[in-house]
Protein backbone atom coordinates (compact mmCIF):
# COMPACT_ATOMS: atom_id res chain seq x y z
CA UNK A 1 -11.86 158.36 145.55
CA UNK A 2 -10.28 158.25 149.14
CA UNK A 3 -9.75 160.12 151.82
CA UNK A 4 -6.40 160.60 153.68
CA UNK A 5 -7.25 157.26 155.76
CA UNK A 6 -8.09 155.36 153.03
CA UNK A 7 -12.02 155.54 153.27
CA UNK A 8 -14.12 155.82 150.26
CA UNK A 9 -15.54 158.83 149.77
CA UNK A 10 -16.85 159.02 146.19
CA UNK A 11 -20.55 158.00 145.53
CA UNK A 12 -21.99 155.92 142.82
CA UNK A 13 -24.43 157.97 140.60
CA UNK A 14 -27.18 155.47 142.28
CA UNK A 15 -26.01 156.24 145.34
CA UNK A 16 -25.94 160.25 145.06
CA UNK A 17 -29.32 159.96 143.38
CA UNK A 18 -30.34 158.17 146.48
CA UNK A 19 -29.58 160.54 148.59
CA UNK A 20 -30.58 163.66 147.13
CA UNK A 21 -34.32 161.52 146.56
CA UNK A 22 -34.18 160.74 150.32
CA UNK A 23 -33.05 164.46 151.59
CA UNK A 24 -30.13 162.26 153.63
CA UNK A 25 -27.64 164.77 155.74
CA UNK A 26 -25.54 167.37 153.05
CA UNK A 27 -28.07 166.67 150.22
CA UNK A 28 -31.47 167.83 152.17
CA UNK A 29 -31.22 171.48 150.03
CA UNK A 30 -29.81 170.27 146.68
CA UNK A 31 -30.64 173.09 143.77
CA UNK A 32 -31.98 171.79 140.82
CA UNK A 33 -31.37 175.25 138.96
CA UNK A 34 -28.69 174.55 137.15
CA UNK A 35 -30.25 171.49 135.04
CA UNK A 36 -33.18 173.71 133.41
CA UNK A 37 -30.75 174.72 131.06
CA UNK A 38 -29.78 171.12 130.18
CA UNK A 39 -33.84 169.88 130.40
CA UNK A 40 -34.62 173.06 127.97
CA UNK A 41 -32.26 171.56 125.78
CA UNK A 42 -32.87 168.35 125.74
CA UNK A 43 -36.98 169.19 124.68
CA UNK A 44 -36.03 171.58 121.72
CA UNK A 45 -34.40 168.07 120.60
CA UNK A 46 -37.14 166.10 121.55
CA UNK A 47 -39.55 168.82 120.01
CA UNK A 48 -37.42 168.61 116.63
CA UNK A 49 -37.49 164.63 116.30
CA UNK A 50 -41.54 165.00 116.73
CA UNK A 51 -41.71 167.05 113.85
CA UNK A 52 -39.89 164.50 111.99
CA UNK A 53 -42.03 161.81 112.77
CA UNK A 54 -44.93 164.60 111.59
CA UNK A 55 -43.38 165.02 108.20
């Protein structure tokens, strides 16, 4: 992604995880908030393949 002069705007998911890890200028306040939803998810699955392994 670019810019109206040409200049790369667009980060690399490395990059923006970079940033938000190193508080850099614009990313200093990021809100996780809206990823509980998706973590909460993701150990109901996690929970479910345990159980397997139990059986």
């Amino acid at each position: 992604m670019f810019d109206k002069n040409h200049e790369k705007v667009a980060l690399s998911k490395n990059e923006f995880a970079d940033n938000i890890f190193n508080r850099k200028e614009k990313f200093d306040n990021f809100k996780f908030g809206a990823f509980e939803e998706v973590f909460i998810i993701i150990e109901k699955i996690v929970e479910s393949y345990a159980e397997e392994l139990r059986e």
